[in-house]
N, C-alpha and C. Protein backbone atom coordinates (compact mmCIF):
# COMPACT_ATOMS: atom_id res chain seq x y z
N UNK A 1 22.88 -15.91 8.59
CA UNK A 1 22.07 -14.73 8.84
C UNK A 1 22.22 -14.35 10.31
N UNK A 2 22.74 -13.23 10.42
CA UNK A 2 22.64 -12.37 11.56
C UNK A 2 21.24 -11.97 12.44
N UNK A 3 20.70 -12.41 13.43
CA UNK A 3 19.81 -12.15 14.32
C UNK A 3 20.23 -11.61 15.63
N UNK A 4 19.21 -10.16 15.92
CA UNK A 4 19.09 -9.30 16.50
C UNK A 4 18.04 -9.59 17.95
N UNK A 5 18.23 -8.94 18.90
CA UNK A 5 16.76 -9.31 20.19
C UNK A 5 17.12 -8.46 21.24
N UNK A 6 15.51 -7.51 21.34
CA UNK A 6 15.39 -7.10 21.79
C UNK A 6 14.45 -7.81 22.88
N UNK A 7 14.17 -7.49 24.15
CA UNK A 7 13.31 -7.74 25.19
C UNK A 7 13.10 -6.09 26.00
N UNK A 8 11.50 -6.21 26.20
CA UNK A 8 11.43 -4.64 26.77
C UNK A 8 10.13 -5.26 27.19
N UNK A 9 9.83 -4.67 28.95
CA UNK A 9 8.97 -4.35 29.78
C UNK A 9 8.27 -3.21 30.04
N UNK A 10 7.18 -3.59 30.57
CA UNK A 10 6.22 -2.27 30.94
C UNK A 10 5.34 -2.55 31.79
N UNK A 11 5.34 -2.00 32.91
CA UNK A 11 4.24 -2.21 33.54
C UNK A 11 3.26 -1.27 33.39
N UNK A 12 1.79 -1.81 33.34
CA UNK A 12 0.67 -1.10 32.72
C UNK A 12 -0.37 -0.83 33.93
N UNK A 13 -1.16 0.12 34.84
CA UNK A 13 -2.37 0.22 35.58
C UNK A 13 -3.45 0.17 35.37
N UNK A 14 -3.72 -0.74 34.58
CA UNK A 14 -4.50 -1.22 34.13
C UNK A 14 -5.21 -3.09 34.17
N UNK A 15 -6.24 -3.80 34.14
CA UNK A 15 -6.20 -4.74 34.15
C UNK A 15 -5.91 -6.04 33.36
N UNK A 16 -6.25 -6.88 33.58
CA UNK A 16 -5.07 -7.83 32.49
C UNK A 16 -6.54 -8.10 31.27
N UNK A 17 -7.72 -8.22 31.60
CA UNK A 17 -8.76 -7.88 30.48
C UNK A 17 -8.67 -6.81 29.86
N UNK A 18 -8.79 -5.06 30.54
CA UNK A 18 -8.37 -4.36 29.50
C UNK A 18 -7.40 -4.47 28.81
N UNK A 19 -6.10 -4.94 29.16
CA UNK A 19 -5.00 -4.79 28.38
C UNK A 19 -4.67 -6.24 27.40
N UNK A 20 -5.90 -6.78 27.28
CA UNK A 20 -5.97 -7.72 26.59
C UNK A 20 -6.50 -7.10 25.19
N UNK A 21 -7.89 -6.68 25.69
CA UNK A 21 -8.60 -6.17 25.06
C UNK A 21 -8.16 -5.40 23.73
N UNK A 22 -7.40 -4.35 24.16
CA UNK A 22 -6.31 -3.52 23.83
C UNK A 22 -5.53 -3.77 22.65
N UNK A 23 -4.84 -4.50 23.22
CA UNK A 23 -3.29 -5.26 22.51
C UNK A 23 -3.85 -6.10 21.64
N UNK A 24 -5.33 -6.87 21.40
CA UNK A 24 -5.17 -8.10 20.82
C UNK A 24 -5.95 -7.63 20.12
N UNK A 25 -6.17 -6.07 19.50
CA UNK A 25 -6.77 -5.13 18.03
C UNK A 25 -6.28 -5.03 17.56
N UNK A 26 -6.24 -5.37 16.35
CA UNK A 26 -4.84 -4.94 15.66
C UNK A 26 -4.90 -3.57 14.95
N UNK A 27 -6.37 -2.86 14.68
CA UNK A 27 -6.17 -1.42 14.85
C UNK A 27 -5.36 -0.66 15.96
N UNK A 28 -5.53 -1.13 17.21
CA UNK A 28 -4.65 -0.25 18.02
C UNK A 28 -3.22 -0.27 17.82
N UNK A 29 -2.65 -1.06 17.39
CA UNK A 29 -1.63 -1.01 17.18
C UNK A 29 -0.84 0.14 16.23
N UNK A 30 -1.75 1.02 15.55
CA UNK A 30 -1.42 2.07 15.03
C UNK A 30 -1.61 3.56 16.30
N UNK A 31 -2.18 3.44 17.02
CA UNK A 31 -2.43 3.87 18.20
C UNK A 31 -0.77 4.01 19.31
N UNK A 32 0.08 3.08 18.93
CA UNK A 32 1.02 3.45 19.53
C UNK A 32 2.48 3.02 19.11
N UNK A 33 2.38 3.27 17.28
CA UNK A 33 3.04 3.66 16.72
C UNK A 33 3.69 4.86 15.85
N UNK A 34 5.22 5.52 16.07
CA UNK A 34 5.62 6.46 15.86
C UNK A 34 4.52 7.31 14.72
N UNK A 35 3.76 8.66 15.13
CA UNK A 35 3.54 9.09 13.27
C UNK A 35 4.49 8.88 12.40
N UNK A 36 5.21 9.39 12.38
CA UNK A 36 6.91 9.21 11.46
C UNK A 36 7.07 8.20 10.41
N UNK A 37 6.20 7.16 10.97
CA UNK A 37 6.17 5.66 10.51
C UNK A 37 5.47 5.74 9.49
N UNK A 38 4.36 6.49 9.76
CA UNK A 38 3.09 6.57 8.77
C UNK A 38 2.57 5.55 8.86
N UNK A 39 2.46 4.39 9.69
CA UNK A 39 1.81 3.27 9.91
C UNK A 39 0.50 3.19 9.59
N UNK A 40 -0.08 2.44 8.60
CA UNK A 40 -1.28 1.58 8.21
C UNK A 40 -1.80 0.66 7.89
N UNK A 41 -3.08 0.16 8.62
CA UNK A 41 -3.42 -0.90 8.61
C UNK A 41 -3.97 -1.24 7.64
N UNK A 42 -3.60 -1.98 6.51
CA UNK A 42 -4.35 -2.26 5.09
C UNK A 42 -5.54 -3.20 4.99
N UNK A 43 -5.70 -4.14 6.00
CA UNK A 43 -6.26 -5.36 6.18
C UNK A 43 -7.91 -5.03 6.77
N UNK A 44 -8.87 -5.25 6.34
CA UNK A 44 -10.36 -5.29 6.80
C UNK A 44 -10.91 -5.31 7.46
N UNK A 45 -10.16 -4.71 8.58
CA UNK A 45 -10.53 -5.54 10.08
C UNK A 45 -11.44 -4.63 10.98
N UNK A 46 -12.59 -4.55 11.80
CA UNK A 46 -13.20 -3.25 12.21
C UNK A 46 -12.26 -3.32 13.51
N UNK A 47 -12.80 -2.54 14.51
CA UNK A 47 -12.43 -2.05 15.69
C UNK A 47 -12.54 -3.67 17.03
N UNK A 48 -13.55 -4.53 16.48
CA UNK A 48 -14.13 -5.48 17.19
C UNK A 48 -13.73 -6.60 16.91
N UNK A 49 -12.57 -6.31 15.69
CA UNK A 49 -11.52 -7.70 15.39
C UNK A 49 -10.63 -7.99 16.76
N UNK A 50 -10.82 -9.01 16.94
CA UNK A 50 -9.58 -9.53 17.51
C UNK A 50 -8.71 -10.78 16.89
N UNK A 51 -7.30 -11.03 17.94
CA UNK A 51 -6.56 -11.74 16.94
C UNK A 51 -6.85 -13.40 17.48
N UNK A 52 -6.50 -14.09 16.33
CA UNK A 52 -6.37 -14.85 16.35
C UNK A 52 -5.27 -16.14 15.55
N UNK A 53 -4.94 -17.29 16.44
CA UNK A 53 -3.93 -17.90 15.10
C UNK A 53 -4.08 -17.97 13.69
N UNK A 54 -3.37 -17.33 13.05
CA UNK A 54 -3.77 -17.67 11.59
C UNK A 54 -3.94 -16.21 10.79
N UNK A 55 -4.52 -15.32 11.95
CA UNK A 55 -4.11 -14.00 10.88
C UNK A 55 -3.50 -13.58 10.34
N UNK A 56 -4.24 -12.93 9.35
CA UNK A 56 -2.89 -12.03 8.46
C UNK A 56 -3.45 -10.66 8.42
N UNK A 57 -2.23 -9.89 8.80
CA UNK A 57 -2.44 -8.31 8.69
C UNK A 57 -1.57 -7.94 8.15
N UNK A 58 -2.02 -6.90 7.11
CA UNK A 58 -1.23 -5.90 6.13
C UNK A 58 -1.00 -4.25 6.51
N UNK A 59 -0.15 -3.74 6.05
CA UNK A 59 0.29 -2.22 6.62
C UNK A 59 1.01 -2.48 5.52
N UNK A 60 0.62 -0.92 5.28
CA UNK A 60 1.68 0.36 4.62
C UNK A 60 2.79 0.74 6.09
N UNK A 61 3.81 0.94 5.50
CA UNK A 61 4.56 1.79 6.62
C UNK A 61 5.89 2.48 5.84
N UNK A 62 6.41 3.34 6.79
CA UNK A 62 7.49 4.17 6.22
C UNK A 62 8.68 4.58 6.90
N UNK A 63 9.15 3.58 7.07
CA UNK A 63 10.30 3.28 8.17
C UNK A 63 11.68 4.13 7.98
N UNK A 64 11.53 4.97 6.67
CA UNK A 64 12.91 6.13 6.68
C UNK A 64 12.71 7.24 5.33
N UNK A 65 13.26 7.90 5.48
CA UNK A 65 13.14 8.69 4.14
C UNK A 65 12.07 8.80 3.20
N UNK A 66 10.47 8.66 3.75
CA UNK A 66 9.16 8.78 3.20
C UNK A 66 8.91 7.50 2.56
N UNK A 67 9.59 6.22 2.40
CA UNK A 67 9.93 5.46 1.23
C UNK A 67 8.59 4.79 2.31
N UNK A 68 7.77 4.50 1.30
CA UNK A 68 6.12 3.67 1.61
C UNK A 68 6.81 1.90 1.47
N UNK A 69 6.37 0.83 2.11
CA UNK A 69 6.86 -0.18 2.14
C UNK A 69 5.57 -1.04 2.43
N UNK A 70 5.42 -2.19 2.04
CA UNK A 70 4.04 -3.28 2.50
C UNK A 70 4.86 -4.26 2.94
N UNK A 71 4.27 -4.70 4.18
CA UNK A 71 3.96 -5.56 5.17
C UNK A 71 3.56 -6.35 5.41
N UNK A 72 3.55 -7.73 5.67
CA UNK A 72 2.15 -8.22 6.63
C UNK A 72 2.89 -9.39 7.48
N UNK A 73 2.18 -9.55 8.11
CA UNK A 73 2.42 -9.99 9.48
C UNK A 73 1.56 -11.22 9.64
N UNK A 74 1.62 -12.59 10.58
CA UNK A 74 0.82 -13.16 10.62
C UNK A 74 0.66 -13.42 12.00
N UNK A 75 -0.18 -13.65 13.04
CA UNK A 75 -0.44 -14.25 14.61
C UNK A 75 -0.31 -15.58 14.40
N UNK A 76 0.68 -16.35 14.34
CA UNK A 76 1.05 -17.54 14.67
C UNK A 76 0.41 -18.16 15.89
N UNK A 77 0.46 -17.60 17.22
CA UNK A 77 -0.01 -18.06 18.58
C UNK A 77 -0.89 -17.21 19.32
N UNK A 78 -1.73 -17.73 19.89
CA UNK A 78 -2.51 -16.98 20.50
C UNK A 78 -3.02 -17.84 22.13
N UNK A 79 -2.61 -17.28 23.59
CA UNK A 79 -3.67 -17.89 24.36
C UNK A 79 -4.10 -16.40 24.94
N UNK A 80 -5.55 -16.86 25.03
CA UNK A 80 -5.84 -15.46 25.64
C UNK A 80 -5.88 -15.37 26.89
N UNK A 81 -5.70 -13.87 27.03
CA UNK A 81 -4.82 -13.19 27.90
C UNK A 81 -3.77 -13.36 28.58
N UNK A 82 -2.68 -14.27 28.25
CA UNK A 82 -1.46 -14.36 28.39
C UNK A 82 -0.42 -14.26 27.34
N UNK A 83 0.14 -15.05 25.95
CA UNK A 83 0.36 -13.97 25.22
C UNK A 83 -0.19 -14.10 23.34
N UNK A 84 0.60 -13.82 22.59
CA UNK A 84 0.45 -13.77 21.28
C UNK A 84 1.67 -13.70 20.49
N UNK A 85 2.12 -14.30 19.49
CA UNK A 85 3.19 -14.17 18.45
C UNK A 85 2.37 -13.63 17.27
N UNK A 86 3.62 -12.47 16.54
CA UNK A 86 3.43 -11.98 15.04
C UNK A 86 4.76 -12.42 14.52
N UNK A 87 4.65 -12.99 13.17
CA UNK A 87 5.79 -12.93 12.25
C UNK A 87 5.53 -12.81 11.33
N UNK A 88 6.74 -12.31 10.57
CA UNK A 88 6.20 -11.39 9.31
C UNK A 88 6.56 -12.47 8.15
N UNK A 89 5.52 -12.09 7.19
CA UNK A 89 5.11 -13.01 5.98
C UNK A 89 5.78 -12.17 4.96
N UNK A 90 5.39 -11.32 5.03
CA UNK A 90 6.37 -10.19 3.84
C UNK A 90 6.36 -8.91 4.25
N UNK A 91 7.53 -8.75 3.80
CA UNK A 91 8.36 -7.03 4.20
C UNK A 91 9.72 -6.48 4.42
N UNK A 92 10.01 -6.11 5.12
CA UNK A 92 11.47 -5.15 4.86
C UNK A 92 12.55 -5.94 6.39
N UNK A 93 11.86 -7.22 6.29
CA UNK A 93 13.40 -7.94 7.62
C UNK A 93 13.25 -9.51 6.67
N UNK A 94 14.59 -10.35 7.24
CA UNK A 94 14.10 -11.59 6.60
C UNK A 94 13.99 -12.32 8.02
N UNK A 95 13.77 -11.68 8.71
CA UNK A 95 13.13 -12.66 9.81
C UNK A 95 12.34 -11.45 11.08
N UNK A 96 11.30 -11.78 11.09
CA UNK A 96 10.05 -10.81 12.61
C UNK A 96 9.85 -11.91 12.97
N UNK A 97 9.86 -12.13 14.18
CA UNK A 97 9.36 -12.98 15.03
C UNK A 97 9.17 -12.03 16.65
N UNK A 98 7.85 -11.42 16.86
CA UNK A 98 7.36 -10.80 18.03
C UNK A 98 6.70 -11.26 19.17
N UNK A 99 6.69 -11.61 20.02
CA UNK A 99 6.15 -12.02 21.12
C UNK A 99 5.90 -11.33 21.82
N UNK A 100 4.03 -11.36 22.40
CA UNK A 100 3.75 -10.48 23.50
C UNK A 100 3.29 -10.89 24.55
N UNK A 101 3.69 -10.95 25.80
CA UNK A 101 3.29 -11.44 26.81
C UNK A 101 2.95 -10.26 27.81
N UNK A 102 1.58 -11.25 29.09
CA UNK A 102 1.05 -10.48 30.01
C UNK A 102 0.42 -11.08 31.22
N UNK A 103 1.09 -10.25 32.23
CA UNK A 103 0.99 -11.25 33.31
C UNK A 103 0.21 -10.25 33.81
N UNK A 104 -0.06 -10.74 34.85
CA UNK A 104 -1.11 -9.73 35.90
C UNK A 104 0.02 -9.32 37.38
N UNK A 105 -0.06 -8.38 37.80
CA UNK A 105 1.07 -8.07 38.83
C UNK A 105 0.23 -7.05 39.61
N UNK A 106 0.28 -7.16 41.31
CA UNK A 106 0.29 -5.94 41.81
C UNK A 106 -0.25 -4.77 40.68
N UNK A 107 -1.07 -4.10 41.33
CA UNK A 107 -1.90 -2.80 40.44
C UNK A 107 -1.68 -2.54 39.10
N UNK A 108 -1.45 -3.59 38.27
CA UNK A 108 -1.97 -3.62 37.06
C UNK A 108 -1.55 -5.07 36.37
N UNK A 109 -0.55 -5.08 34.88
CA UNK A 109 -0.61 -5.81 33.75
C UNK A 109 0.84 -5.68 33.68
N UNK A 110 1.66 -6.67 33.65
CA UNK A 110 3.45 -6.45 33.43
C UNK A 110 3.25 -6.99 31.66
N UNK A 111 3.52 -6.12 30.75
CA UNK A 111 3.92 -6.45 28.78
C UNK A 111 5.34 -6.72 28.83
N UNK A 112 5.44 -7.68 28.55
CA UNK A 112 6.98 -8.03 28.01
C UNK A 112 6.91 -8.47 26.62
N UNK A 113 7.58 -7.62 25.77
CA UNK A 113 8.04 -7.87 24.71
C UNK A 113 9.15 -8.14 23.96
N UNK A 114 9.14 -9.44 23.65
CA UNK A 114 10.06 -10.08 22.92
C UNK A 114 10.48 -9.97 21.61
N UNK A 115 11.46 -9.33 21.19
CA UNK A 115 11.64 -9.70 19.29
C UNK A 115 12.95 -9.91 19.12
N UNK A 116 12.91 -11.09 17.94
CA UNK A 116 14.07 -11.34 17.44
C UNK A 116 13.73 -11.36 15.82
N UNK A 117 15.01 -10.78 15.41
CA UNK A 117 14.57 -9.91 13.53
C UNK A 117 16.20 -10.03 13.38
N UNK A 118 16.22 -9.68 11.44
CA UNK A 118 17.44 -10.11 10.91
C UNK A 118 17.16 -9.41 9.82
N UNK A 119 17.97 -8.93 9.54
CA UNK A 119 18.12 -7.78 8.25
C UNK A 119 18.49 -8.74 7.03
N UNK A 120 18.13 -8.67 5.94
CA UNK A 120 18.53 -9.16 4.83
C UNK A 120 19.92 -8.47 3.74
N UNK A 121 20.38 -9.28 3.39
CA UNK A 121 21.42 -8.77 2.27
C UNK A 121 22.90 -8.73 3.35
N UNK A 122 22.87 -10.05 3.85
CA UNK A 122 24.38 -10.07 4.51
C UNK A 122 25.15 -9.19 5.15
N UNK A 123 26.27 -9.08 4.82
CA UNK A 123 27.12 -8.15 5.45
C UNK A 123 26.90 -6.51 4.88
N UNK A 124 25.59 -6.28 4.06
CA UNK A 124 24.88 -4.81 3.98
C UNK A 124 24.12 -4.85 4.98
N UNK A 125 23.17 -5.32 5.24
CA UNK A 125 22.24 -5.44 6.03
C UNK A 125 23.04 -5.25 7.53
N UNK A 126 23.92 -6.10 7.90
CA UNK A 126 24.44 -6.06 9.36
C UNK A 126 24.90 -4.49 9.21
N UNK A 127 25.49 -4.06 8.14
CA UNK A 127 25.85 -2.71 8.62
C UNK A 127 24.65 -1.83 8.61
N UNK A 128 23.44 -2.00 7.67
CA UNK A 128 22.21 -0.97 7.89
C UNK A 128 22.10 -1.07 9.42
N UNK A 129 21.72 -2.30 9.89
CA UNK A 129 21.04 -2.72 11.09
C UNK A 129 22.39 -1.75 12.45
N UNK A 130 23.52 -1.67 11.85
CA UNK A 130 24.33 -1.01 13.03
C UNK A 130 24.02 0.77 12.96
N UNK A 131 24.08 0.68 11.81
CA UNK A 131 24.00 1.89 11.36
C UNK A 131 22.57 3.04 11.76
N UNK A 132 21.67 2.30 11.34
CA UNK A 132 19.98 2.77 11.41
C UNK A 132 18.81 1.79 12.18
N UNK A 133 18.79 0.61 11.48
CA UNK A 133 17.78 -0.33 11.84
C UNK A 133 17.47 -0.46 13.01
N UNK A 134 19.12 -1.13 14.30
CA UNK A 134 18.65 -1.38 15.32
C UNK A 134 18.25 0.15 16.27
N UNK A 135 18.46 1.30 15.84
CA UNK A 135 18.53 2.32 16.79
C UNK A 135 16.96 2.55 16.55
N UNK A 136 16.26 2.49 15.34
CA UNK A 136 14.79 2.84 14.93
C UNK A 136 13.97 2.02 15.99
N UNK A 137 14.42 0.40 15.64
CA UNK A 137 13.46 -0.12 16.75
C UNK A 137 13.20 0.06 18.05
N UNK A 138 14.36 0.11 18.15
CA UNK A 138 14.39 1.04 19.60
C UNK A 138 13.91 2.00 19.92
N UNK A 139 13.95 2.86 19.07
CA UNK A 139 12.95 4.19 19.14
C UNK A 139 11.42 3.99 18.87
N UNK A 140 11.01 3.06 18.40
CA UNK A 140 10.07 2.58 18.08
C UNK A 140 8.94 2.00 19.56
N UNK A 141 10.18 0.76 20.15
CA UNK A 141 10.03 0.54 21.27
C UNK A 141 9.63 1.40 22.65
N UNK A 142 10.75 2.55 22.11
CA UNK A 142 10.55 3.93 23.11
C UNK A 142 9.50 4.65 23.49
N UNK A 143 9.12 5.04 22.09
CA UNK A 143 7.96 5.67 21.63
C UNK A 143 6.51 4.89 22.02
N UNK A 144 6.64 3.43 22.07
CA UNK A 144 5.35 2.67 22.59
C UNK A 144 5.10 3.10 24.50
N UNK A 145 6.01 2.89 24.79
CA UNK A 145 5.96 3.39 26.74
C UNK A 145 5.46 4.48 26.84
N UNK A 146 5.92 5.54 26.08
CA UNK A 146 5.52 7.00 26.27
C UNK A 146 3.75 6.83 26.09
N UNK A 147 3.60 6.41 24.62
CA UNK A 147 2.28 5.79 24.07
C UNK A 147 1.49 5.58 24.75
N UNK A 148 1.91 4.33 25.77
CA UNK A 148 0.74 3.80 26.41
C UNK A 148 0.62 4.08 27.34
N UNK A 149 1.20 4.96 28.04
CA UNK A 149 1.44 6.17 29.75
C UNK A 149 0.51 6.69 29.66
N UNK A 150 0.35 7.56 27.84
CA UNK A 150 -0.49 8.73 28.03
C UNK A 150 -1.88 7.97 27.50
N UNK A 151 -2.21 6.59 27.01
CA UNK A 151 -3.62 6.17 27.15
C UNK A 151 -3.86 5.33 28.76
N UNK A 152 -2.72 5.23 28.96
CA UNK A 152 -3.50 4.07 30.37
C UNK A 152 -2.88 4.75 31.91
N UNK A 153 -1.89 5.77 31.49
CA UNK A 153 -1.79 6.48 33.00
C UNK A 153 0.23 5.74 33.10
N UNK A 154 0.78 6.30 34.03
CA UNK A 154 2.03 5.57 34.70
C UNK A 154 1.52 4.76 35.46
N UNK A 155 2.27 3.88 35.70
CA UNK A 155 2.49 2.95 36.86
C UNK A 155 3.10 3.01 37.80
């Protein structure tokens, strides 16, 4: 199996509690994902959930051509306010493994995000993933900076 990794930074002006705060909802996380996606959170969780090891979160999402897909994800690791792992339990990669980390820096919060993912169905999959997959996440990725500029300001 073919595995993919991305790493992407951000520095945030904001503090390393708010941006704890923040990041470790797993409602927000629809908050600074593409509409396009149609991203939803299926799972029970109010606004005052936070994460912890062992969760499981579910989403609808729609990652191309309207086609609705289920999800879920689990928080494997958690220290707070430094970082958190999601990997996915079921859905459309045969391997999510996300890592979010956060340091505190000069006038605000440095996010580094880690993922390494793997398309399923062999030598189809490596060509989806050349083809579509890896350019989405990326755009995906893209689309989060812009995201969180316009809730927390530039840096």
């Amino acid at each position: 199996m073919k595995t993919y990794h991305l790493k992407t930074e951000q520095a945030i002006p904001i503090s390393l509690e708010e941006a704890w705060d923040f990041f470790s909802s797993p409602l927000n996380l629809a908050k600074i994902t593409p509409d396009g996606m149609q991203f939803k959170i299926t799972s029970d969780y109010t606004p005052e959930t936070k994460m912890y090891a062992g969760m499981l979160i579910s989403y609808i999402i729609s990652p191309f051509l309207g086609l609705k897909m289920n999800w879920m994800t689990e928080i494997t690791h958690v220290k707070d306010g430094e970082y958190f792992v999601d990997e996915q339990r079921f859905g459309p990669y045969a391997l999510w493994h996300h890592q979010h980390h956060f340091k505190v820096i000069e006038g605000g919060v440095l996010m580094t995000d880690i993922l390494d993912y793997a398309i399923p169905y062999g030598a189809v999959g490596r060509l989806a993933n050349a083809i579509l997959v890896e350019k989405q996440v990326k755009q995906i990725f893209d689309y989060r900076v812009g995201a969180i500029e316009r809730l927390f300001g530039k840096f």
